[in-house]
Protein backbone atom coordinates (compact mmCIF):
# COMPACT_ATOMS: atom_id res chain seq x y z
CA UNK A 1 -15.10 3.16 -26.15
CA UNK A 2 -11.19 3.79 -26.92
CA UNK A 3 -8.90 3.27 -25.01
CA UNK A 4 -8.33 0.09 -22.21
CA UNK A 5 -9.22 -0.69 -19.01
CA UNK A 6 -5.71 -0.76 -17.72
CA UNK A 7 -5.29 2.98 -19.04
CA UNK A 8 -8.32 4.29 -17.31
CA UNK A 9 -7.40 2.27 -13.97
CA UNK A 10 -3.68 4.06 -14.17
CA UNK A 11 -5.45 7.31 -14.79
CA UNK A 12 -8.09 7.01 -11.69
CA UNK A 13 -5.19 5.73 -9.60
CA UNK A 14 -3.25 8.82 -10.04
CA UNK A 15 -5.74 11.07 -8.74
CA UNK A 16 -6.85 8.64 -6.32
CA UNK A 17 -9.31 9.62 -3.53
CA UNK A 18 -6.88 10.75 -0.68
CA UNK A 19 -6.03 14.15 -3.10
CA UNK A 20 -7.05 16.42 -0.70
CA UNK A 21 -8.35 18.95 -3.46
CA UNK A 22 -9.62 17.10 -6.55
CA UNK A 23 -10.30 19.22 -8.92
CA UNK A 24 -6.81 20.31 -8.42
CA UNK A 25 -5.62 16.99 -8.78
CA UNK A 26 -7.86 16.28 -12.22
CA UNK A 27 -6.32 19.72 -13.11
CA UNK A 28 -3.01 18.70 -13.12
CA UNK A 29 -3.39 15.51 -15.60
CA UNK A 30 -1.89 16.13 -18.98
CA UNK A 31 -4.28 16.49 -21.63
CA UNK A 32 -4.57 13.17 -22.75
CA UNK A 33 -5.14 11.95 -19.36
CA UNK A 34 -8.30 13.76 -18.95
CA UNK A 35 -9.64 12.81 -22.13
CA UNK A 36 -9.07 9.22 -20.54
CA UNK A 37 -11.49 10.49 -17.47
CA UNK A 38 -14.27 10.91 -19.95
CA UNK A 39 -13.73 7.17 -21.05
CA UNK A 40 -14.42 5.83 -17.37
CA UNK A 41 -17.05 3.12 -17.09
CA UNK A 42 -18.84 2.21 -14.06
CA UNK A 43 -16.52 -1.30 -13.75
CA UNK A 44 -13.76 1.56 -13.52
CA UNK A 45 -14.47 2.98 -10.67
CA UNK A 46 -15.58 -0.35 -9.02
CA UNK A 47 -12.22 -1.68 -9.66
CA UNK A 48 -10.26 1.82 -8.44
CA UNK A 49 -12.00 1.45 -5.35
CA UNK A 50 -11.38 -2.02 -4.98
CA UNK A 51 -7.70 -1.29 -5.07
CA UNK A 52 -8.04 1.21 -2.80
CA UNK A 53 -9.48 -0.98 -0.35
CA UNK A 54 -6.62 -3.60 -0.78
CA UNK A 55 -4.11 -0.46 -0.49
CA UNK A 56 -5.65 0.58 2.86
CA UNK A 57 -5.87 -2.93 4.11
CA UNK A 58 -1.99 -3.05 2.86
CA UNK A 59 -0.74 0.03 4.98
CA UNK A 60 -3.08 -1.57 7.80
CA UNK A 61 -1.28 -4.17 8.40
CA UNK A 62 2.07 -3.35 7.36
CA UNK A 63 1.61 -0.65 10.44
CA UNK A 64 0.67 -3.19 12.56
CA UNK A 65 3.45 -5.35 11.68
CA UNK A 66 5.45 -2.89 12.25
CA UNK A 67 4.27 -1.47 15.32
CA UNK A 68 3.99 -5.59 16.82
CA UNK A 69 7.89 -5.83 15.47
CA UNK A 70 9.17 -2.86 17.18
CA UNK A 71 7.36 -3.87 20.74
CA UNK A 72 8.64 -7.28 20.45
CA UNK A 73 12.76 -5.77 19.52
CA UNK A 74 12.69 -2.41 21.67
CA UNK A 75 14.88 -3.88 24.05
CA UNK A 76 16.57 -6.89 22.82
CA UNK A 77 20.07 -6.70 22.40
CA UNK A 78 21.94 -6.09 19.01
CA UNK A 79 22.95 -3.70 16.37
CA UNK A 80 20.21 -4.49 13.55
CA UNK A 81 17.12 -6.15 12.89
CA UNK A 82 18.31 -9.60 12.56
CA UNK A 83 20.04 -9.71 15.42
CA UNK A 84 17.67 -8.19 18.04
CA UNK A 85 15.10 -10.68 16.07
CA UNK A 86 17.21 -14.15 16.35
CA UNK A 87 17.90 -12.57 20.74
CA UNK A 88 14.30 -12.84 21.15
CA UNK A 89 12.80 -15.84 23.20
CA UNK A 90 12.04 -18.92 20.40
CA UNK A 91 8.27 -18.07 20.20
CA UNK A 92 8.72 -14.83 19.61
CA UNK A 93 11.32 -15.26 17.52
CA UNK A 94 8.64 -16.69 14.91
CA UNK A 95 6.38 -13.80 15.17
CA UNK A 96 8.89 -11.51 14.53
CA UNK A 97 9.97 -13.33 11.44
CA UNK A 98 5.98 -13.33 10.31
CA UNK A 99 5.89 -9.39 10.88
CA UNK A 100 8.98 -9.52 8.45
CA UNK A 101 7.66 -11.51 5.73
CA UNK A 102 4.02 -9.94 6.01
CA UNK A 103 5.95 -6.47 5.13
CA UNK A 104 7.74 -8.14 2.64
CA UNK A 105 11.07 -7.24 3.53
CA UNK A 106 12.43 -10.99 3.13
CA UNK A 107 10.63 -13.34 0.41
């Protein structure tokens, strides 16, 4: 088999299953890309869909976060994020920080 698995995953990722017309998608990969489709193993796929599952659980709960973040700061006081986060009563104060960090805007 030629090529690696790293090269096939890149490959499957880029058409990825939301492209709402495949074979348009497949269409569009350069030659040597689709020459890397007829490489795929079955451990490919099982891993692309893997990360597809982490990538939807991702966007889950960064839209939760989000969405819990913007009901806890809609009407505190302040002109950005920090400050409407740090006006917040002290427990919530530590929720909103979580939603932060589980986005990963702050490390």
């Amino acid at each position: 088999m030629h090529g690696d698995r790293a090269e096939r995953l890149r490959v499957l990722l880029s058409v990825g299953p939301w492209a709402s017309d495949p074979e348009r998608a497949i269409g569009e990969l350069p030659p040597e890309d689709l020459h890397v489709l007829g490489e795929l193993e079955k451990d490919d796929l099982m891993l692309a869909s893997a990360c597809y599952e982490v990538e939807v659980e991702l966007r889950d709960r960064g839209c939760a976060a989000v969405s819990e973040l913007a009901d806890m700061i809609g009407s505190s006081p302040g002109s950005d994020l920090g400050e409407r986060v740090l006006a917040l009563p002290e427990p919530e104060v530590f929720r909103a920080i979580g939603c932060v960090l589980d986005l990963g805007w702050i490390d």
